[in-house]
C-alpha atoms as a PDB file:
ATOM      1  CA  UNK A   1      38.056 -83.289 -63.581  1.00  0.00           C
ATOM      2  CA  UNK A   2      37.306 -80.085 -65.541  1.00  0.00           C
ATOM      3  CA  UNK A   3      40.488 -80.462 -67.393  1.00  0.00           C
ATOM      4  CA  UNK A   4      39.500 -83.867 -68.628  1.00  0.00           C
ATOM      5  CA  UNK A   5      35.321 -82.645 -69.226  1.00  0.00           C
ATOM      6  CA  UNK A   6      36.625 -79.372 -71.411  1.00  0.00           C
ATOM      7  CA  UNK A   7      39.111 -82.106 -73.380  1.00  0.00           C
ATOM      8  CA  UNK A   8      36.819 -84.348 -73.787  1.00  0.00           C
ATOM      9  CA  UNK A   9      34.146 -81.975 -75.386  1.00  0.00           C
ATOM     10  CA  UNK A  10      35.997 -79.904 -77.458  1.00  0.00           C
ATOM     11  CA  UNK A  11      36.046 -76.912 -75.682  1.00  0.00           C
ATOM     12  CA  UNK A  12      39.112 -74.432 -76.398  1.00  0.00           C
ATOM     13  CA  UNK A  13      38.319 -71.134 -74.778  1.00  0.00           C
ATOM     14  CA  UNK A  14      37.214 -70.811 -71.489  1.00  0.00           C
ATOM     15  CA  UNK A  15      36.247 -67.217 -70.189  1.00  0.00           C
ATOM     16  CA  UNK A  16      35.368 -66.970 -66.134  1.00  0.00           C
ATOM     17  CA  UNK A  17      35.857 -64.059 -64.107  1.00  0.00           C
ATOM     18  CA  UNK A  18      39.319 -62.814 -62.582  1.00  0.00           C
ATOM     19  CA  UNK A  19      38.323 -63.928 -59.479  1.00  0.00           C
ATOM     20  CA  UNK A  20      38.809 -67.587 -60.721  1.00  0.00           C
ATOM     21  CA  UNK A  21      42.482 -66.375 -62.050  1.00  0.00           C
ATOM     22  CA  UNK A  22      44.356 -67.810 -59.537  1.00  0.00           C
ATOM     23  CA  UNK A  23      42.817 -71.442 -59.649  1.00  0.00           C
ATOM     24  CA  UNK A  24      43.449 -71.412 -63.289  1.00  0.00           C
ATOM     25  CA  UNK A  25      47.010 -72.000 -62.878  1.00  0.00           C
ATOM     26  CA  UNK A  26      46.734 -75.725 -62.468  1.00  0.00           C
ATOM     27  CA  UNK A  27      44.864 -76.508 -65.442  1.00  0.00           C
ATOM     28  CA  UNK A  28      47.774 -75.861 -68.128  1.00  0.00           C
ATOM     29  CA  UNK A  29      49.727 -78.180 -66.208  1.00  0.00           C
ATOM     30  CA  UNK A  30      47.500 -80.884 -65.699  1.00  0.00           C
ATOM     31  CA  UNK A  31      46.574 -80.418 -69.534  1.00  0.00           C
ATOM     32  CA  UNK A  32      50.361 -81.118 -70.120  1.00  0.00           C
ATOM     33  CA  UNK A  33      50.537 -83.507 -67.747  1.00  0.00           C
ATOM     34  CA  UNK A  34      47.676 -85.744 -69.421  1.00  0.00           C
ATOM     35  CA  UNK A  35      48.927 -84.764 -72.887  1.00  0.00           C
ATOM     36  CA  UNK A  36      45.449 -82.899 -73.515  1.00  0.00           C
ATOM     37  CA  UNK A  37      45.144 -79.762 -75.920  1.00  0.00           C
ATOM     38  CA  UNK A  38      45.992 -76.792 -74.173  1.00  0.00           C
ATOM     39  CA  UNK A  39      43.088 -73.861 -74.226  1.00  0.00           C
ATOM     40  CA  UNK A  40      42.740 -70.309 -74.418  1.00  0.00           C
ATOM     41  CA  UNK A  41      41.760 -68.583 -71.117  1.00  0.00           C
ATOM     42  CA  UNK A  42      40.318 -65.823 -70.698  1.00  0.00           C
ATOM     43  CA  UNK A  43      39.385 -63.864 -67.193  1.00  0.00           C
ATOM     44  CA  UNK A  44      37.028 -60.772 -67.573  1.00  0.00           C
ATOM     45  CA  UNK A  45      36.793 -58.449 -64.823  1.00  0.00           C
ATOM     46  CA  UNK A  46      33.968 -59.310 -62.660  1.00  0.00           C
ATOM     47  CA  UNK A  47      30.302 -58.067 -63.272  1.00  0.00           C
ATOM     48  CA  UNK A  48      28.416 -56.378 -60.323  1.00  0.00           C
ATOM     49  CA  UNK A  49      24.686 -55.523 -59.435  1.00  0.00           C
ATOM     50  CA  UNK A  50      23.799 -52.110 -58.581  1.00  0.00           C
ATOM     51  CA  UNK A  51      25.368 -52.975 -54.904  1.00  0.00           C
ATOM     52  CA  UNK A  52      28.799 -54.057 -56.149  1.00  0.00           C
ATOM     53  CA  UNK A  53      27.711 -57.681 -55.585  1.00  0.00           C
ATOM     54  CA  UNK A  54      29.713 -60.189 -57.806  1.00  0.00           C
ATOM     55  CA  UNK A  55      26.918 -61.419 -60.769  1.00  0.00           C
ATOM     56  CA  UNK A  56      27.224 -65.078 -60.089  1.00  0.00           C
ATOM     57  CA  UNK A  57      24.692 -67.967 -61.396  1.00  0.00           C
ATOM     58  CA  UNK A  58      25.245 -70.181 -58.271  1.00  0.00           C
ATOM     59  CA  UNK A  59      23.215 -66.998 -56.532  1.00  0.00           C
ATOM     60  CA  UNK A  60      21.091 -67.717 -59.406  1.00  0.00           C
ATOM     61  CA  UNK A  61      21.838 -64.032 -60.635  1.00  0.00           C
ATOM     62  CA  UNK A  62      20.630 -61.977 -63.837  1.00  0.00           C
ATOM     63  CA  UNK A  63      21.524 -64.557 -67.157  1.00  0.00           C
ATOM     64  CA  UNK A  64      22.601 -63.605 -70.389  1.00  0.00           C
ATOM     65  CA  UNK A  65      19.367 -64.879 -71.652  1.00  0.00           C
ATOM     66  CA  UNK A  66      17.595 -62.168 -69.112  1.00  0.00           C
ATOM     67  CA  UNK A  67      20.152 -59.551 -70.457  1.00  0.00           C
ATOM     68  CA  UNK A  68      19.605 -59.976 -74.085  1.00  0.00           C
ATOM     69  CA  UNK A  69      15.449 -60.196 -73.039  1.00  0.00           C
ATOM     70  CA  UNK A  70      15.542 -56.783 -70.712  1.00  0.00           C
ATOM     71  CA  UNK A  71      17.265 -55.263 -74.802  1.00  0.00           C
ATOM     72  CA  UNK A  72      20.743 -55.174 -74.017  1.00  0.00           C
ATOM     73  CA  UNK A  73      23.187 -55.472 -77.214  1.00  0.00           C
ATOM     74  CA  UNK A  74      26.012 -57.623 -77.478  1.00  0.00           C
ATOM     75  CA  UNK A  75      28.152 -54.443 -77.117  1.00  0.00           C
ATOM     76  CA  UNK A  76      26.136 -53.681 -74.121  1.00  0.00           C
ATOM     77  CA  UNK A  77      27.450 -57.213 -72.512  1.00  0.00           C
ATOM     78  CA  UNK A  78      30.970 -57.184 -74.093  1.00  0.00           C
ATOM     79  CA  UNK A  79      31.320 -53.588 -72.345  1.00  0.00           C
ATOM     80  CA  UNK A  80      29.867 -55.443 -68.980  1.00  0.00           C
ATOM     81  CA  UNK A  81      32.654 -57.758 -69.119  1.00  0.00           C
ATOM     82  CA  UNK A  82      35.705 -55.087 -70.285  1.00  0.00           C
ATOM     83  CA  UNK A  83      36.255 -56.021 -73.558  1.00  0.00           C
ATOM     84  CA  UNK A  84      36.343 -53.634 -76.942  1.00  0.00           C
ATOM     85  CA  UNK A  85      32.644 -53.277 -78.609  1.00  0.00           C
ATOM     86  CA  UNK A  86      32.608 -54.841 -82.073  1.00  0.00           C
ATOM     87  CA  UNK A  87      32.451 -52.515 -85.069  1.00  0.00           C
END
């Protein structure tokens, strides 16, 4: 059904965590299969707490929104994540 819900509202890129890698698999197929636009996916390595516990929102975990409040940059989260600061 999230194949159909990202078709149906636009969405293109989708960014989870690499734990989520391997159940991406299925959605360029079904996206074929149901002759919906194919997206870009992207699958960041996964952000920890101080304990090495996976950052998650269904643990109701730190938001960007709390990140951005506490004064962290957008450099500060795209380094979080593993990807290159912007210039």
């Amino acid at each position: 059904s999230v194949v159909v819900d990202d078709a149906v509202q636009g969405v293109t890129h989708i960014v989870r965590g690499r734990d989520l890698f391997w159940a991406t698999a299925a959605h360029p197929l079904l996206q074929e299969l149901r002759d919906l636009p194919p997206q870009v996916y992207h699958h960041h390595r996964l952000i920890t707490d101080a304990d090495g516990k996976k950052l998650s929102k269904s643990d109701r975990s730190t938001a960007l929104h709390d990140l951005r409040q506490a004064g962290a940059t957008p450099n500060d989260i795209r380094e979080k994540v593993g990807l290159a600061p912007i210039p």
